[in-house]
C-alpha atoms as a PDB file:
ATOM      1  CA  UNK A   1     -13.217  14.979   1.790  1.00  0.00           C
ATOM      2  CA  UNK A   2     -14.087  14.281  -1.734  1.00  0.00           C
ATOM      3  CA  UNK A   3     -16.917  11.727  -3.032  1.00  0.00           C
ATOM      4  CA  UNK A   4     -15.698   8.375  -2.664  1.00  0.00           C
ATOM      5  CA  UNK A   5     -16.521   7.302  -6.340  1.00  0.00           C
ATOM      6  CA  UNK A   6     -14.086  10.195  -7.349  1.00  0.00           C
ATOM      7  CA  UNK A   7     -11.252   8.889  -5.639  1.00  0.00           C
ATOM      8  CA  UNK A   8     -12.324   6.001  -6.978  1.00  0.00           C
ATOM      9  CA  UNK A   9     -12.025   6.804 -10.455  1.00  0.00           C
ATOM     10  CA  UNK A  10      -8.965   8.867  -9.985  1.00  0.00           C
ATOM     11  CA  UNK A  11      -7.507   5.701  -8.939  1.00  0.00           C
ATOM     12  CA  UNK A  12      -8.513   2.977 -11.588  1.00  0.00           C
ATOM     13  CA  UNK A  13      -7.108   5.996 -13.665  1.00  0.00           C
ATOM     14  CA  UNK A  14      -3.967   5.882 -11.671  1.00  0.00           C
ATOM     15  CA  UNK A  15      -3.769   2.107 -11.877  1.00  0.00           C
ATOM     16  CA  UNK A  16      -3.581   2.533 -16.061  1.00  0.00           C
ATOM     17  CA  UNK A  17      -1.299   4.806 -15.809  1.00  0.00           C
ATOM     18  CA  UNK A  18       1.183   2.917 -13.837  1.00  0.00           C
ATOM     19  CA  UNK A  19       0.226  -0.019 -16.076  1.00  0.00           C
ATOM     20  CA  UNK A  20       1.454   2.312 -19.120  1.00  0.00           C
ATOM     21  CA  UNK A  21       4.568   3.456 -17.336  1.00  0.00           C
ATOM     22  CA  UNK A  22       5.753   0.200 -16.483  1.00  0.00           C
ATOM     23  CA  UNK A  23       5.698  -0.748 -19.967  1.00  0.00           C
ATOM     24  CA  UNK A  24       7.435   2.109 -21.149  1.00  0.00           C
ATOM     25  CA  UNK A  25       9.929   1.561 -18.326  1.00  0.00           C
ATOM     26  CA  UNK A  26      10.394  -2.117 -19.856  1.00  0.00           C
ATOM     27  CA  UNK A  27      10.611  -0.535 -23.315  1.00  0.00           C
ATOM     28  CA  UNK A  28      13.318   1.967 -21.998  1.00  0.00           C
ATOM     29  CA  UNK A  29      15.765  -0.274 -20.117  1.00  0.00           C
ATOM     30  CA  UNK A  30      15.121  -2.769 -23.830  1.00  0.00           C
ATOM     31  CA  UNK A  31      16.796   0.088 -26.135  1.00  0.00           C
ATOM     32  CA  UNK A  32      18.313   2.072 -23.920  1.00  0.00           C
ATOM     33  CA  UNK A  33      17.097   5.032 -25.791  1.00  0.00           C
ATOM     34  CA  UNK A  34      17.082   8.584 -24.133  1.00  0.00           C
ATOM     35  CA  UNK A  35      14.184   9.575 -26.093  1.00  0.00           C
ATOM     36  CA  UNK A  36      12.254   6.879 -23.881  1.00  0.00           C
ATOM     37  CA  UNK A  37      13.011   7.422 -20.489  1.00  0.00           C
ATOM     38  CA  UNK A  38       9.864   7.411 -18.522  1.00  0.00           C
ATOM     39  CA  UNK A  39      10.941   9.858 -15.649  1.00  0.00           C
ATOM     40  CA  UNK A  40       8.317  12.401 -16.698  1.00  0.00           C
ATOM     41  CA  UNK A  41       5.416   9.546 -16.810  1.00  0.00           C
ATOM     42  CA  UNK A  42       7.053   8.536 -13.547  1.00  0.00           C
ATOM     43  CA  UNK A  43       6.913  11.841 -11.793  1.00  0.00           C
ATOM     44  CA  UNK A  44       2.922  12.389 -13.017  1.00  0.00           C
ATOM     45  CA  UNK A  45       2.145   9.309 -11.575  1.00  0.00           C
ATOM     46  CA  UNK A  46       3.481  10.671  -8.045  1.00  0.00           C
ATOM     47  CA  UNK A  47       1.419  13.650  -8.504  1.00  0.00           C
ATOM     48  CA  UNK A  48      -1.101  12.476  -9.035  1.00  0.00           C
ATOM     49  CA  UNK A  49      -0.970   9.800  -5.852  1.00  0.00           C
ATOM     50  CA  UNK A  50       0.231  12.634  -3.665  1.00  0.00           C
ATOM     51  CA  UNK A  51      -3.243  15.063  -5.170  1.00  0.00           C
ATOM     52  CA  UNK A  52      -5.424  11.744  -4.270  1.00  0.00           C
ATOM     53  CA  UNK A  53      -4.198  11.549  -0.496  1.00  0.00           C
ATOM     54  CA  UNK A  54      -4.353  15.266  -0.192  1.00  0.00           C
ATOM     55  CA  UNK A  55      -8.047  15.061  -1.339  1.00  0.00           C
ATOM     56  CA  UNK A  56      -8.743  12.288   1.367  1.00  0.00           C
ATOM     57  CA  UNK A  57      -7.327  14.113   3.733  1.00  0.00           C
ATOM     58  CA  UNK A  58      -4.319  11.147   4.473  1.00  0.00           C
ATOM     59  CA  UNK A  59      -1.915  13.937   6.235  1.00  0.00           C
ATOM     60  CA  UNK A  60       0.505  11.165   7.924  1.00  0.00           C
ATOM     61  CA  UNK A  61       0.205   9.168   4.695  1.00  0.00           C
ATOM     62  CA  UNK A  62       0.893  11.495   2.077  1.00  0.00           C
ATOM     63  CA  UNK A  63       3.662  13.097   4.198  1.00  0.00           C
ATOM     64  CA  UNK A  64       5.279   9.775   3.811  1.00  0.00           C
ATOM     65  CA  UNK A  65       4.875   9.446   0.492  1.00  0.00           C
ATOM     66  CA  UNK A  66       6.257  13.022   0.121  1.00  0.00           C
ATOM     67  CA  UNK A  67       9.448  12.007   1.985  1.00  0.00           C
ATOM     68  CA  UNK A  68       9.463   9.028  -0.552  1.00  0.00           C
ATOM     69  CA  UNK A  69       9.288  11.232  -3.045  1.00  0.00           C
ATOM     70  CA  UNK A  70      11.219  14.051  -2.272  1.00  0.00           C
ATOM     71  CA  UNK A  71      14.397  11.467  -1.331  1.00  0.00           C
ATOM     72  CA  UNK A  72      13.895   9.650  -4.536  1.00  0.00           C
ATOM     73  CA  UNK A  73      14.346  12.828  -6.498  1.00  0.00           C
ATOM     74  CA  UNK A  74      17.505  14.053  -4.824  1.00  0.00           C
ATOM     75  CA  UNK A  75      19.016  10.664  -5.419  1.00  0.00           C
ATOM     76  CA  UNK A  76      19.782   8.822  -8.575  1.00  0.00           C
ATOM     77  CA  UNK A  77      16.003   9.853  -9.926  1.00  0.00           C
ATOM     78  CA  UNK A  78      12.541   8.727 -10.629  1.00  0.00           C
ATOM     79  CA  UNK A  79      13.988   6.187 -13.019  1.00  0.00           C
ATOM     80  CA  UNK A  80      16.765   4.715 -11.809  1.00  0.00           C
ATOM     81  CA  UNK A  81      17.375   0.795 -12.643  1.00  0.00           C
ATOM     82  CA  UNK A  82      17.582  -0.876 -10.188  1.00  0.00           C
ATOM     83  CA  UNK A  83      18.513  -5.217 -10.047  1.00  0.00           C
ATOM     84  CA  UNK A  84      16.491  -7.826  -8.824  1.00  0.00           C
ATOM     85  CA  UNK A  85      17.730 -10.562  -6.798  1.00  0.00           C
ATOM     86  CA  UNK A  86      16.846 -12.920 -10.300  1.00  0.00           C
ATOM     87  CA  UNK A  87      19.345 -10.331 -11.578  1.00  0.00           C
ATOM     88  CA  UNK A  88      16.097  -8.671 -13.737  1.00  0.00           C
ATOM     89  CA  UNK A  89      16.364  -4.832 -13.885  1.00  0.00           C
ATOM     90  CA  UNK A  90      13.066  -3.167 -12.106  1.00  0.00           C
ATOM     91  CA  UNK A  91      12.071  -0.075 -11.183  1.00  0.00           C
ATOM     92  CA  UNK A  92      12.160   1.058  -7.237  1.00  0.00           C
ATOM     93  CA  UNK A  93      10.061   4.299  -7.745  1.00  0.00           C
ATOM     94  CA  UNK A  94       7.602   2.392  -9.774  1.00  0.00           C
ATOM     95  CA  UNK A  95       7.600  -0.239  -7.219  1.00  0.00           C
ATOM     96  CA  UNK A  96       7.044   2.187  -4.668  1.00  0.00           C
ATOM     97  CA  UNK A  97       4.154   3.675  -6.427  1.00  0.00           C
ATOM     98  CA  UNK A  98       1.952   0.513  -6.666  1.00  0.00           C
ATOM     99  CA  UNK A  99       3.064  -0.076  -2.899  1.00  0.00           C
ATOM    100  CA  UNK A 100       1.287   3.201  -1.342  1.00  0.00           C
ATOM    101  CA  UNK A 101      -1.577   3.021  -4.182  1.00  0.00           C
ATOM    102  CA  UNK A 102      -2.419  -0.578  -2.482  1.00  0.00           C
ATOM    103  CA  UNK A 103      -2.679   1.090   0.743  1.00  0.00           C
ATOM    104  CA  UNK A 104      -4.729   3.859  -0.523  1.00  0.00           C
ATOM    105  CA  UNK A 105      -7.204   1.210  -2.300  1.00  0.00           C
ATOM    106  CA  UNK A 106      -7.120  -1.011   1.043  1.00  0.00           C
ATOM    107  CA  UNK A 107      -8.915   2.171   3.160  1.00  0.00           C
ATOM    108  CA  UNK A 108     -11.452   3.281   1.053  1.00  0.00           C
ATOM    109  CA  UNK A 109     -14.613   2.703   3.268  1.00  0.00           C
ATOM    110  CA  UNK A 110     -17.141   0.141   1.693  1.00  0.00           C
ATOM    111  CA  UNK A 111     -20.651   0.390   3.506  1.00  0.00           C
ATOM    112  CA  UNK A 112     -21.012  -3.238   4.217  1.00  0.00           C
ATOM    113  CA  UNK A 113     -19.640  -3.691   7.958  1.00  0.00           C
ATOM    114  CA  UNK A 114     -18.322  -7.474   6.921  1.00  0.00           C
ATOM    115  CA  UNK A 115     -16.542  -6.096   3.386  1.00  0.00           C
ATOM    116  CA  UNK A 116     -15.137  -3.196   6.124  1.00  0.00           C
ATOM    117  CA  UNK A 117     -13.545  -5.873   8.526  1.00  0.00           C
ATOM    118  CA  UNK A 118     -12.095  -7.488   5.101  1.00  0.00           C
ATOM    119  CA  UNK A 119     -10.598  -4.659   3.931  1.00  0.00           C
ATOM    120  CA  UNK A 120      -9.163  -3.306   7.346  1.00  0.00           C
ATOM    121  CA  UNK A 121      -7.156  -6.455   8.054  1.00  0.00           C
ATOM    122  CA  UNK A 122      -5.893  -6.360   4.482  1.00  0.00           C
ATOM    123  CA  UNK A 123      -5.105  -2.726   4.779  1.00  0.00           C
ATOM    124  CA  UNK A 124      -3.199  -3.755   7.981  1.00  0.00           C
ATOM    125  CA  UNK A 125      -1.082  -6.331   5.998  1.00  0.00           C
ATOM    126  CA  UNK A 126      -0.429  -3.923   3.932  1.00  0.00           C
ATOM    127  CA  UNK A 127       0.683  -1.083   5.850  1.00  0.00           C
ATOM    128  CA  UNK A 128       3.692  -3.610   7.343  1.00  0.00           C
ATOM    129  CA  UNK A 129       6.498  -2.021   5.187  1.00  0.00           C
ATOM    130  CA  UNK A 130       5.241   1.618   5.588  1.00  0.00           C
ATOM    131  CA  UNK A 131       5.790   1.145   9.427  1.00  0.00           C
ATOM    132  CA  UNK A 132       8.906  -0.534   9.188  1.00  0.00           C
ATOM    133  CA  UNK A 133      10.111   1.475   6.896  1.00  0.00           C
ATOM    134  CA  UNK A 134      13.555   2.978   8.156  1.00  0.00           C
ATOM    135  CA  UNK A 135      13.667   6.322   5.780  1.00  0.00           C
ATOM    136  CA  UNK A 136       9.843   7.508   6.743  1.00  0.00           C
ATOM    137  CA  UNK A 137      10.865   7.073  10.411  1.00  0.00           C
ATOM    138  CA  UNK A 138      14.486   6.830  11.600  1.00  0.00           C
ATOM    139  CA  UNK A 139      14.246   3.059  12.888  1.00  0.00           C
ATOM    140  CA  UNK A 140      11.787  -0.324  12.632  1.00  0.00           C
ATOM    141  CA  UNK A 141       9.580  -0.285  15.424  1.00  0.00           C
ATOM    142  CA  UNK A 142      11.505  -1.042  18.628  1.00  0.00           C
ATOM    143  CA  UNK A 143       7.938  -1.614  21.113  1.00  0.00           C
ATOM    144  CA  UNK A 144       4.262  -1.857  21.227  1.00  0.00           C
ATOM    145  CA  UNK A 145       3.920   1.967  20.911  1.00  0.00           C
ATOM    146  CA  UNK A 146       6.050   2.196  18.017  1.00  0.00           C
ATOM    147  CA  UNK A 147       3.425  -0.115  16.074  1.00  0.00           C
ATOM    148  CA  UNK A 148       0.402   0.978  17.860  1.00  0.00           C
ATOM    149  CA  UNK A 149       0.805   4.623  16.705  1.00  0.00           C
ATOM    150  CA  UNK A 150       2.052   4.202  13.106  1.00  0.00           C
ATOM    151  CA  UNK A 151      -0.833   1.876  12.164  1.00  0.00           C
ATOM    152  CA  UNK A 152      -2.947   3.786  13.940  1.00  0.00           C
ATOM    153  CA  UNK A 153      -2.013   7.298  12.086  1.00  0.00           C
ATOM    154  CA  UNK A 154      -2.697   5.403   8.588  1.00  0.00           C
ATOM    155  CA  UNK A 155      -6.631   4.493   9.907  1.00  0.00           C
ATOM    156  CA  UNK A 156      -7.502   7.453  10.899  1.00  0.00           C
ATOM    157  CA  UNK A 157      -8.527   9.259   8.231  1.00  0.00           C
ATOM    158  CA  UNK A 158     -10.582   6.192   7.151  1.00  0.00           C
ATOM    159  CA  UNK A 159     -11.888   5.692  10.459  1.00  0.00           C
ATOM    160  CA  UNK A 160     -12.709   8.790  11.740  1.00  0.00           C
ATOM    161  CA  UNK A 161     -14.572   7.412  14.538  1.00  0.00           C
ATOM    162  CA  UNK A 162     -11.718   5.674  15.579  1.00  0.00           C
ATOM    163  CA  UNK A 163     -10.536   5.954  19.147  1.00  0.00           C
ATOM    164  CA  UNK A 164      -7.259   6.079  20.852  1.00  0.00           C
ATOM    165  CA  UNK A 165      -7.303   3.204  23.633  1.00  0.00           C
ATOM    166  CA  UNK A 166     -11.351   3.012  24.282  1.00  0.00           C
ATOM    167  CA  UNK A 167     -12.397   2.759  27.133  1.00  0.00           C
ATOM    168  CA  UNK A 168     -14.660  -0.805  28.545  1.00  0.00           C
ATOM    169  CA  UNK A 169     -16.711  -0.035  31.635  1.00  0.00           C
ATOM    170  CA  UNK A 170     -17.141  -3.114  33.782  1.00  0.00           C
ATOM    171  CA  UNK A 171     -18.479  -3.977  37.096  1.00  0.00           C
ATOM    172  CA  UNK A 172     -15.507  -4.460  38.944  1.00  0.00           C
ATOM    173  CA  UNK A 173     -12.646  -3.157  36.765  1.00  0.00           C
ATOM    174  CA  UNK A 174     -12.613  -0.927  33.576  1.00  0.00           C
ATOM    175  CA  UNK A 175     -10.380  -2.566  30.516  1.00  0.00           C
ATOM    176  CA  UNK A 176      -8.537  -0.075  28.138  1.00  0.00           C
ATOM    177  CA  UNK A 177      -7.929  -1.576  24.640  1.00  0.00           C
ATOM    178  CA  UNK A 178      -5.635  -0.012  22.063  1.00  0.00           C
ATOM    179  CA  UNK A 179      -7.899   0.761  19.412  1.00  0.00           C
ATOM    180  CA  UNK A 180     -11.657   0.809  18.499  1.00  0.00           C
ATOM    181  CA  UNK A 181     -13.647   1.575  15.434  1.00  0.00           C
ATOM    182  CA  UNK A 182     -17.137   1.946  16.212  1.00  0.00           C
ATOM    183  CA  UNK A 183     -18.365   1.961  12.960  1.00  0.00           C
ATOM    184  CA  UNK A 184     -17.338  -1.401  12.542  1.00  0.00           C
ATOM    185  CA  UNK A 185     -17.610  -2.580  16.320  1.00  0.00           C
ATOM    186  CA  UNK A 186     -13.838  -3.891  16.248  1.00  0.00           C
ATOM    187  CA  UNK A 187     -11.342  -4.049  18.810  1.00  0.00           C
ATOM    188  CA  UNK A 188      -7.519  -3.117  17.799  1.00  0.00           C
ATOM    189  CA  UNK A 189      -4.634  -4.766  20.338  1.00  0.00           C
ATOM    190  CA  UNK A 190      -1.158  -4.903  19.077  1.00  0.00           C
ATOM    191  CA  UNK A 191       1.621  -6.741  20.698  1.00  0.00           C
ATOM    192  CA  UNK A 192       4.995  -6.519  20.243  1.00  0.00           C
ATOM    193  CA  UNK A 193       7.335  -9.878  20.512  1.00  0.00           C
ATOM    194  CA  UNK A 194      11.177  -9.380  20.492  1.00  0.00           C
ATOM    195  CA  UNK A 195      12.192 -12.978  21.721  1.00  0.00           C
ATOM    196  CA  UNK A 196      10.902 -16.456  21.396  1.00  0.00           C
ATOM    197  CA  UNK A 197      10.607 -16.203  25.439  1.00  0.00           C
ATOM    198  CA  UNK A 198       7.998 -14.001  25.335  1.00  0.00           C
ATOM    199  CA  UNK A 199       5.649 -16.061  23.574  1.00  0.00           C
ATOM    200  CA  UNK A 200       3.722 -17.835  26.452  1.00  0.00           C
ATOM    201  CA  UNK A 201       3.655 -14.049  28.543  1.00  0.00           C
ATOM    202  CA  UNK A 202       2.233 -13.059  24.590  1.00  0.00           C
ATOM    203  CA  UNK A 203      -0.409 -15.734  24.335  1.00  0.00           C
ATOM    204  CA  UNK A 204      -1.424 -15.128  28.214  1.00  0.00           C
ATOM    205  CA  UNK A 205      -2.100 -11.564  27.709  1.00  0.00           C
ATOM    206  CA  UNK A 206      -4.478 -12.771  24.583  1.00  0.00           C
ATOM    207  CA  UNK A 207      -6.073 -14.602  26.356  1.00  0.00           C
ATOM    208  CA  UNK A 208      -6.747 -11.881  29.392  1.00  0.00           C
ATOM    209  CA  UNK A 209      -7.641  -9.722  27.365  1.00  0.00           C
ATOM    210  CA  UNK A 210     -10.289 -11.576  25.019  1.00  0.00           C
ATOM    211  CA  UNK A 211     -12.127 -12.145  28.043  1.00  0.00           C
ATOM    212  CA  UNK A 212     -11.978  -8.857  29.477  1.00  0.00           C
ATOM    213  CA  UNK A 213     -13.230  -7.168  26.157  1.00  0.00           C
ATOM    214  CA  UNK A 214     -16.033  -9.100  25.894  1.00  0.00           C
ATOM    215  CA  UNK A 215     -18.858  -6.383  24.902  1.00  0.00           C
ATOM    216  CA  UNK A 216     -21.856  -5.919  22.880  1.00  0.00           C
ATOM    217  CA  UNK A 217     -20.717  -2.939  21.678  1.00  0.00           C
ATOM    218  CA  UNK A 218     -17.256  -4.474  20.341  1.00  0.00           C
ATOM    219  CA  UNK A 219     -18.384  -7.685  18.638  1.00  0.00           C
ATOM    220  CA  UNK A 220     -14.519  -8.228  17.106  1.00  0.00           C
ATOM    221  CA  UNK A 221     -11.012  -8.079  18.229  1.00  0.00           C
ATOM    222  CA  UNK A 222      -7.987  -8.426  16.217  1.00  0.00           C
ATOM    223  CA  UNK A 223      -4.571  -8.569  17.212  1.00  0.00           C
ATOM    224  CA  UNK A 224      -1.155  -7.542  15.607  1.00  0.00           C
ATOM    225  CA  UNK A 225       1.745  -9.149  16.994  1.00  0.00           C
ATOM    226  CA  UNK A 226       5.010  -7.673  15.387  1.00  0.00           C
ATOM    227  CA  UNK A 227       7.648 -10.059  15.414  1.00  0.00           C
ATOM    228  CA  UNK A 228      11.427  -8.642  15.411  1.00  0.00           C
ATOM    229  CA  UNK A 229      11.666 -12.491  13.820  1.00  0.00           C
ATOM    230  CA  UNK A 230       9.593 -14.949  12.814  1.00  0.00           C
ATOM    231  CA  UNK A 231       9.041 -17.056  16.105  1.00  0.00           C
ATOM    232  CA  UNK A 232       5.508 -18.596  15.425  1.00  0.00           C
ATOM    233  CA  UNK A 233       3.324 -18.805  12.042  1.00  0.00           C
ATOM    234  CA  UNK A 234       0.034 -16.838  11.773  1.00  0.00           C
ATOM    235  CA  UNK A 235      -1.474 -19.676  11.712  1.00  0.00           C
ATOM    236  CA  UNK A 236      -0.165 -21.173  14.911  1.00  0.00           C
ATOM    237  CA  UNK A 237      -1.403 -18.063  16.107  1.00  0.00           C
ATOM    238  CA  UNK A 238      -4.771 -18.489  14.733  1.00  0.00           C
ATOM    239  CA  UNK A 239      -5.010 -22.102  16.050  1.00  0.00           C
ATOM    240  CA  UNK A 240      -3.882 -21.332  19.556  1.00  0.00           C
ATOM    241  CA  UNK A 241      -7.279 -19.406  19.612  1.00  0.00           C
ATOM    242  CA  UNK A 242      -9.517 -22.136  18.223  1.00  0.00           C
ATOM    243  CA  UNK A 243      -7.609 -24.631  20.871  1.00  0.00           C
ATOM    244  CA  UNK A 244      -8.567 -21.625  23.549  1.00  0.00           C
ATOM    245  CA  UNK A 245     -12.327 -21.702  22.523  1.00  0.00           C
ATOM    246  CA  UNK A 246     -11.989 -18.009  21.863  1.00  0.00           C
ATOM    247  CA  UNK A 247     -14.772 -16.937  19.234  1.00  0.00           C
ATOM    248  CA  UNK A 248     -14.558 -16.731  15.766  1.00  0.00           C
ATOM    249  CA  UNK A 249     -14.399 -13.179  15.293  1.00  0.00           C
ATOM    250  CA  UNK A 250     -11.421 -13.048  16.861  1.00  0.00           C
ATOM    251  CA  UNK A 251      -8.324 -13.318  14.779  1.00  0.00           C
ATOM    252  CA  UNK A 252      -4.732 -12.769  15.180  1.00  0.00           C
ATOM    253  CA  UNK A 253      -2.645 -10.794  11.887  1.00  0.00           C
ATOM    254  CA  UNK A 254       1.321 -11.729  12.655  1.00  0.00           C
ATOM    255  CA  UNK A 255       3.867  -8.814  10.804  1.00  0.00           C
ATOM    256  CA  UNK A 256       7.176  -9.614  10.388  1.00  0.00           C
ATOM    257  CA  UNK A 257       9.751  -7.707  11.566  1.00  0.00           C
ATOM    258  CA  UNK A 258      13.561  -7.193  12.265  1.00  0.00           C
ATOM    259  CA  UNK A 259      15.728  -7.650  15.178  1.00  0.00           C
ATOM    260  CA  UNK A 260      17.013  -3.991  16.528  1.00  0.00           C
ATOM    261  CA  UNK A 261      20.701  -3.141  15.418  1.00  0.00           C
ATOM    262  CA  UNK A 262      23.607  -2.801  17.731  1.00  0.00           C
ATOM    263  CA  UNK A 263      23.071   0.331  19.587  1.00  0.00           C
ATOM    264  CA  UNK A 264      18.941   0.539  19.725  1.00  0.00           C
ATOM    265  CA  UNK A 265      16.984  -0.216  22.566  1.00  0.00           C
ATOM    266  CA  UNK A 266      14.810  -3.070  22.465  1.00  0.00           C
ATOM    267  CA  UNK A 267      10.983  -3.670  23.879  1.00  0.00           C
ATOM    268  CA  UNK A 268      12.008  -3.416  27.648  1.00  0.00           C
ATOM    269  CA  UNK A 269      14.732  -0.233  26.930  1.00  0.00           C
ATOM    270  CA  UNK A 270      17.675  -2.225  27.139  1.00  0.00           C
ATOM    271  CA  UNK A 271      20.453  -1.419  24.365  1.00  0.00           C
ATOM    272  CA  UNK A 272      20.620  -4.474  22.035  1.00  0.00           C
END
């Protein structure tokens, strides 16, 4: 893997780039002149992206963004115009672009454990629409695994201490968590809530489970619920822990999701 202050640089680089590009896109779609379409620009850009995840080593990552790539290129192009729902035109590559570069910028490793912790549930947020996203893998995610394996293939290579359901040696009965990253002592669990029914079995589990990873050697825990639709607010969320007495490290992150189509199978198997 290459210096982090490279990647770094390659990236504020990057970011100007895109800054440039967006102009020119503006300028383009203003005049309509051939002479100023922006595909080229466009298409460096991607390059450029794709070279940065290769040099960090972001296999699953950059093989999404390939697929991104690739499909956008066999379709209408790098710079189609596409309309917003103000009725603005915008660009969808473009918009694509700054989407995977924020994920890129959300992993980079900062040595302060705290600034880590930051940055990983951010990185989380942001990761939402690459998991969800229907062209990279066929379908939203229809159950726990479905979330618990796509988020977990975009940490890895930031985390490469990370390991695949950990396992908590107690007394009486060993606990098994999703996720942990030693390096920053944190605890991953992800849920997965399809209807507004499960939401008491949901918090239950929580609360289980906060109690049985209790460790020195984890000191956090954060859970992802994905919601197929929005049945309770992050912050309910949040608060339900505070009203539990559960510690402060301890948070809750809430992505929202979509209901399965006709035809899938939801959480339990059963065709929707």
């Amino acid at each position: 893997m290459i210096q982090i202050d490279h990647v770094k640089d390659a990236i504020r680089d990057l970011s100007a780039k895109i800054e440039q590009v967006d102009r020119d896109f503006d300028m383009w779609v203003e005049y309509g002149d051939d002479m100023m379409n922006p595909d080229w620009s466009i298409e460096k850009c991607y390059l450029i992206l794709l070279s940065i995840m290769e040099s960090m080593q972001l296999v699953k990552l950059r093989e999404m963004f390939q697929d991104i790539y690739a499909g956008l290129k066999s379709g209408k192009g790098l710079s189609e115009i596409s309309e917003a729902p103000d009725g603005q035109p915008y660009s969808i590559p473009i918009s694509k672009l700054r989407q995977y570069k924020a994920v890129v910028e959300a992993f980079l490793p900062i040595s302060d454990g705290t600034t880590v912790r930051k940055d990983l549930i951010q990185a989380i947020r942001d990761v939402h629409y690459v998991i969800a996203d229907e062209t990279l893998f066929g379908h939203p995610p229809r159950n726990e695994t479905d979330v618990h394996l796509r988020i977990e293939a975009v940490l890895k290579p930031f985390f490469p201490d990370l390991k695949h359901k950990p396992s908590l040696t107690k007394s009486i009965k060993n606990f098994q968590p999703d996720t942990g990253i030693g390096s920053i002592s944190t605890l991953i669990e992800y849920k997965f809530l399809a209807k507004k029914q499960d939401v008491p079995t949901v918090a239950d589990q929580i609360l289980a489970d906060t109690r049985g990873y209790v460790s020195t050697e984890w000191k956090r825990i954060i859970y992802v619920i994905y919601e197929t639709n929005r049945f309770r607010t992050e912050k309910d969320w949040n608060n339900f822990l505070k009203e539990s007495g559960i510690r402060e490290d301890t948070i809750i992150i809430v992505l929202s999701g979509e209901p399965p189509k006709t035809g899938q199978k939801d959480a339990t198997g059963v065709p929707a």
